[in-house]
C-alpha atoms as a PDB file:
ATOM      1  CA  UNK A   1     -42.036 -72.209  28.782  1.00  0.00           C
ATOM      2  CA  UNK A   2     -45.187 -70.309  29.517  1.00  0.00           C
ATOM      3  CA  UNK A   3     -45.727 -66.970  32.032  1.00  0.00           C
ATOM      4  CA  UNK A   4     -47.507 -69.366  34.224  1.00  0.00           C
ATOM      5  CA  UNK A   5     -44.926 -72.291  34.912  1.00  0.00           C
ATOM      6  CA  UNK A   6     -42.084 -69.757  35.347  1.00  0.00           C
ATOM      7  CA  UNK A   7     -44.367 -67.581  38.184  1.00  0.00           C
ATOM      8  CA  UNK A   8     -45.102 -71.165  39.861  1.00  0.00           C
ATOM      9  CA  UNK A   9     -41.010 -71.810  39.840  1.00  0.00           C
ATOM     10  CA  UNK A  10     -40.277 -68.618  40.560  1.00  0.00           C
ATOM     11  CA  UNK A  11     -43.169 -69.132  43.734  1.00  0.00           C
ATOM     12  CA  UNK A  12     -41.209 -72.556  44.625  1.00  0.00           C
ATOM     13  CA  UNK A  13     -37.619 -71.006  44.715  1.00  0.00           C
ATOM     14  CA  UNK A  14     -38.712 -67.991  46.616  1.00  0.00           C
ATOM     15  CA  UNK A  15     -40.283 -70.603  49.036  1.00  0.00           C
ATOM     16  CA  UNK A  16     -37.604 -73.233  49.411  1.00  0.00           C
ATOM     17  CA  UNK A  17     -35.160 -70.056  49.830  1.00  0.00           C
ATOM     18  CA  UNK A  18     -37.402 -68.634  52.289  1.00  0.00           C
ATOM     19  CA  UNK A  19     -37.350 -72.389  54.577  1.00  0.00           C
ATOM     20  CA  UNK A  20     -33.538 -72.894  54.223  1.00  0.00           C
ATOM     21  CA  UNK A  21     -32.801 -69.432  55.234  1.00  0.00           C
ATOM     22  CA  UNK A  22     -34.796 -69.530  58.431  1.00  0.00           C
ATOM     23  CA  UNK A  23     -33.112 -73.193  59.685  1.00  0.00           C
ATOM     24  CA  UNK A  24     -30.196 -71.522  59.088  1.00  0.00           C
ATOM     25  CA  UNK A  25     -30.489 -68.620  60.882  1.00  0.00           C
ATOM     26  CA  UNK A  26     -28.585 -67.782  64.171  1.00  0.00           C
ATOM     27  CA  UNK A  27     -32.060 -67.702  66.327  1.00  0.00           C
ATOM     28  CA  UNK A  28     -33.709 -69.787  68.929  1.00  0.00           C
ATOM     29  CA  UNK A  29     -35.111 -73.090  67.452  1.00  0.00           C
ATOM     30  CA  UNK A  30     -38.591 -72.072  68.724  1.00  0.00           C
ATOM     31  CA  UNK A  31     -38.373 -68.471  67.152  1.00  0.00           C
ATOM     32  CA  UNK A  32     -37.293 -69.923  63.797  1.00  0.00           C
ATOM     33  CA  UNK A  33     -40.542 -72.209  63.583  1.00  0.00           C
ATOM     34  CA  UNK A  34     -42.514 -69.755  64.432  1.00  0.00           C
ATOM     35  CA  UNK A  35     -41.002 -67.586  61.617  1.00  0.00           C
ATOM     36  CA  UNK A  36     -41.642 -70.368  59.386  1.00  0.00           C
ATOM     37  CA  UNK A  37     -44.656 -71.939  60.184  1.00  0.00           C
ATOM     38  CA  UNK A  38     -45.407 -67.766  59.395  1.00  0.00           C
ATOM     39  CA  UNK A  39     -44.171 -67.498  55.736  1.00  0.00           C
ATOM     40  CA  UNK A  40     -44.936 -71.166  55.126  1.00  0.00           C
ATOM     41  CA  UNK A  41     -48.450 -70.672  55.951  1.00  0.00           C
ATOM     42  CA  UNK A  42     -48.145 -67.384  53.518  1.00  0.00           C
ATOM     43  CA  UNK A  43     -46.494 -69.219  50.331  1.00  0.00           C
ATOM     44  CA  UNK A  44     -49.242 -72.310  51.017  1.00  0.00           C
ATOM     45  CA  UNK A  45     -52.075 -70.088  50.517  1.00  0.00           C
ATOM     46  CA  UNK A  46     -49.779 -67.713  47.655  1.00  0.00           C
ATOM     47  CA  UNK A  47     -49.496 -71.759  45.889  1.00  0.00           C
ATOM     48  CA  UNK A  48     -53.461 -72.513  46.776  1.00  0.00           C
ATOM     49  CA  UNK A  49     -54.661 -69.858  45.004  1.00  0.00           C
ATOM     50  CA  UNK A  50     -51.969 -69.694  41.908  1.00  0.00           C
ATOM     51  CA  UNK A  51     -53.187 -73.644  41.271  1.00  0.00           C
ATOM     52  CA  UNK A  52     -56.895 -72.486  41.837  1.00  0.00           C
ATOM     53  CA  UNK A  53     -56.365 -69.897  39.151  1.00  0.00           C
ATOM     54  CA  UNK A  54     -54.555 -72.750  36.887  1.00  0.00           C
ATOM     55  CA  UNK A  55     -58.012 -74.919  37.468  1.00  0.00           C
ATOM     56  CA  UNK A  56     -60.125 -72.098  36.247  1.00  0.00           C
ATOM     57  CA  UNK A  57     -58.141 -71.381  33.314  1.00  0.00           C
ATOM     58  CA  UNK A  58     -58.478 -75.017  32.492  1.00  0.00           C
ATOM     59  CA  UNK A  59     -62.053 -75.277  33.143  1.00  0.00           C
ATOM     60  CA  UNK A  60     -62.462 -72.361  30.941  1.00  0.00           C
ATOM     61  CA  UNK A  61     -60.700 -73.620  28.458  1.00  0.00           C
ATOM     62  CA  UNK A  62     -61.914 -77.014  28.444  1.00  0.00           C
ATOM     63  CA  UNK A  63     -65.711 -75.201  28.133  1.00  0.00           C
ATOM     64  CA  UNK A  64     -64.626 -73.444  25.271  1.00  0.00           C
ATOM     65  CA  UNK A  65     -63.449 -76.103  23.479  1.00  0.00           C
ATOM     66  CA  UNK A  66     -66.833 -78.293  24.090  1.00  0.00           C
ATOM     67  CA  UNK A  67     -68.705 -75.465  22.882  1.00  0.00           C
ATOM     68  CA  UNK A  68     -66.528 -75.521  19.752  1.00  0.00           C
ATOM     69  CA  UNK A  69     -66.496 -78.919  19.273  1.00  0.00           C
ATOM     70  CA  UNK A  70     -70.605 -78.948  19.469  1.00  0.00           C
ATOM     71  CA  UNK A  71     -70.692 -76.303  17.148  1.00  0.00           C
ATOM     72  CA  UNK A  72     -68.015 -78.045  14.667  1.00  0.00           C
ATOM     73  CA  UNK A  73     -70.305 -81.061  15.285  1.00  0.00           C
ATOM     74  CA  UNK A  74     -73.719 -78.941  14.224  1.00  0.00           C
ATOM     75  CA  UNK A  75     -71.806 -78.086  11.287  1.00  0.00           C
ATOM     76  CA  UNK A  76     -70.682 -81.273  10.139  1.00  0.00           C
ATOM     77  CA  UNK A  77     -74.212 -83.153  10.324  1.00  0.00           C
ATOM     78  CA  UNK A  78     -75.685 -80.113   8.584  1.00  0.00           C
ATOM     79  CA  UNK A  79     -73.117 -80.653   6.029  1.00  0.00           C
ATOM     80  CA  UNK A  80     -73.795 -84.616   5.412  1.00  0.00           C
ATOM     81  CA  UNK A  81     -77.555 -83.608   5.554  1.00  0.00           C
ATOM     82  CA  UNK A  82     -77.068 -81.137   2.826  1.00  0.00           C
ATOM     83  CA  UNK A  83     -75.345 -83.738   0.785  1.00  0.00           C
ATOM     84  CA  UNK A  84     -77.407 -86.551   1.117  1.00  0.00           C
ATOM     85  CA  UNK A  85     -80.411 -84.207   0.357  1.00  0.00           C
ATOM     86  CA  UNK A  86     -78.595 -83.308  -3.241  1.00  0.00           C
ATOM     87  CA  UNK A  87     -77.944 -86.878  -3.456  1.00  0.00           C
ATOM     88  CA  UNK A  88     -81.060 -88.136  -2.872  1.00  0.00           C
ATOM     89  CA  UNK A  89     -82.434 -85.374  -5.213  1.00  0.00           C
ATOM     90  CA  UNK A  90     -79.588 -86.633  -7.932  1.00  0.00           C
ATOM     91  CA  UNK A  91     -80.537 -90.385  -6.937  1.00  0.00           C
ATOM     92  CA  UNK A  92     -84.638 -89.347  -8.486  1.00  0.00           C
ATOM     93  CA  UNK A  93     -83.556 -87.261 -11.441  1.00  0.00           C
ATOM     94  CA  UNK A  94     -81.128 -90.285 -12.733  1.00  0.00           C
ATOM     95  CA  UNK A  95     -83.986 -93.000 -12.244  1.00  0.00           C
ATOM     96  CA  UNK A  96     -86.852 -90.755 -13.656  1.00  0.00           C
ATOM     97  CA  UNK A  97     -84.416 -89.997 -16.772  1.00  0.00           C
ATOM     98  CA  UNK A  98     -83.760 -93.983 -17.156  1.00  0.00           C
ATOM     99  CA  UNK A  99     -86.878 -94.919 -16.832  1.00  0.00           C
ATOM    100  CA  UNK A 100     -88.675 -96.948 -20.107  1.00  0.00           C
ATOM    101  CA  UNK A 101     -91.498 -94.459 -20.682  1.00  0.00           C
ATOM    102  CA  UNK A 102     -89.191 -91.483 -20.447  1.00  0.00           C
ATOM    103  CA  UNK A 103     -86.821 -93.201 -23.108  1.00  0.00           C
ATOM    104  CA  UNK A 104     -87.585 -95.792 -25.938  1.00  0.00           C
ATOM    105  CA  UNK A 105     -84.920 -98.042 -26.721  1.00  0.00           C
ATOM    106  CA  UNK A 106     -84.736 -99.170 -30.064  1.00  0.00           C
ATOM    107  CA  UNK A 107     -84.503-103.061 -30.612  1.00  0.00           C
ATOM    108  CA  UNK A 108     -81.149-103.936 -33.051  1.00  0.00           C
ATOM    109  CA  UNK A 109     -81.283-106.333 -35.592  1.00  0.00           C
ATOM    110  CA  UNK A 110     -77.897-108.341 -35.425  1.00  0.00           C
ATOM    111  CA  UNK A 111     -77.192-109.836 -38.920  1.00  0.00           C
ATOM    112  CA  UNK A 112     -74.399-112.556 -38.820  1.00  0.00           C
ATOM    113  CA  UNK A 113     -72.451-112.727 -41.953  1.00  0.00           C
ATOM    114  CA  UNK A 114     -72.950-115.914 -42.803  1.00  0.00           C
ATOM    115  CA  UNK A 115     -76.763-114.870 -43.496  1.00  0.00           C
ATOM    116  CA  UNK A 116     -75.539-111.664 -45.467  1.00  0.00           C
ATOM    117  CA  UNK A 117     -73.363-113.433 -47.633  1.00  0.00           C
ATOM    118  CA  UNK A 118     -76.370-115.977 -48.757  1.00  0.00           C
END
């Protein structure tokens, strides 16, 4: 479980604790809500900006891992483009090597036996 989550419990305990204790107390029913519309109001805006900080950190993070992504993405297309390009390059070597002027093939006589034996 991560820092975050248990602050946010801890945040929700301490906030539920903090309701139950003031409908419990032995005040006037008028004194109590003002007490709690008090702290309420406090832990809202303690909860508003936790999950505000929460957004940021995931906006942040989500950034970074675009930008990482692009950069992993760069990095792949350069790599295909290399090896096409050596491809390519193999592709012209291979077909200038094969070609007929390059290298003579020499015609073979086939003798069947029948004609060797006669």
């Amino acid at each position: 479980m991560s820092a975050g989550k248990m602050v946010l419990g801890a945040m929700i305990a301490v906030a539920a604790g903090a309701v139950l204790g003031m409908l419990f107390a032995p005040e006037k029913g008028s004194t109590a809500r003002k007490k709690l519309l008090k702290h309420g109001s406090r832990y809202i805006d303690a909860a508003k900006n936790t999950a505000g900080e929460y957004v940021d950190t995931i906006e942040n993070t989500l950034e970074s891992a675009r930008d990482k992504a692009a950069d992993l993405t760069d990095k792949v297309k350069d790599a295909v483009d290399t090896l096409a390009g050596r491809e390519e390059s193999n592709q012209s070597h291979v077909i200038a090597a094969s070609s007929p002027s390059r290298r003579p093939v020499k015609a073979a006589t086939v003798t069947s036996s029948r004609n060797s034996r006669s």
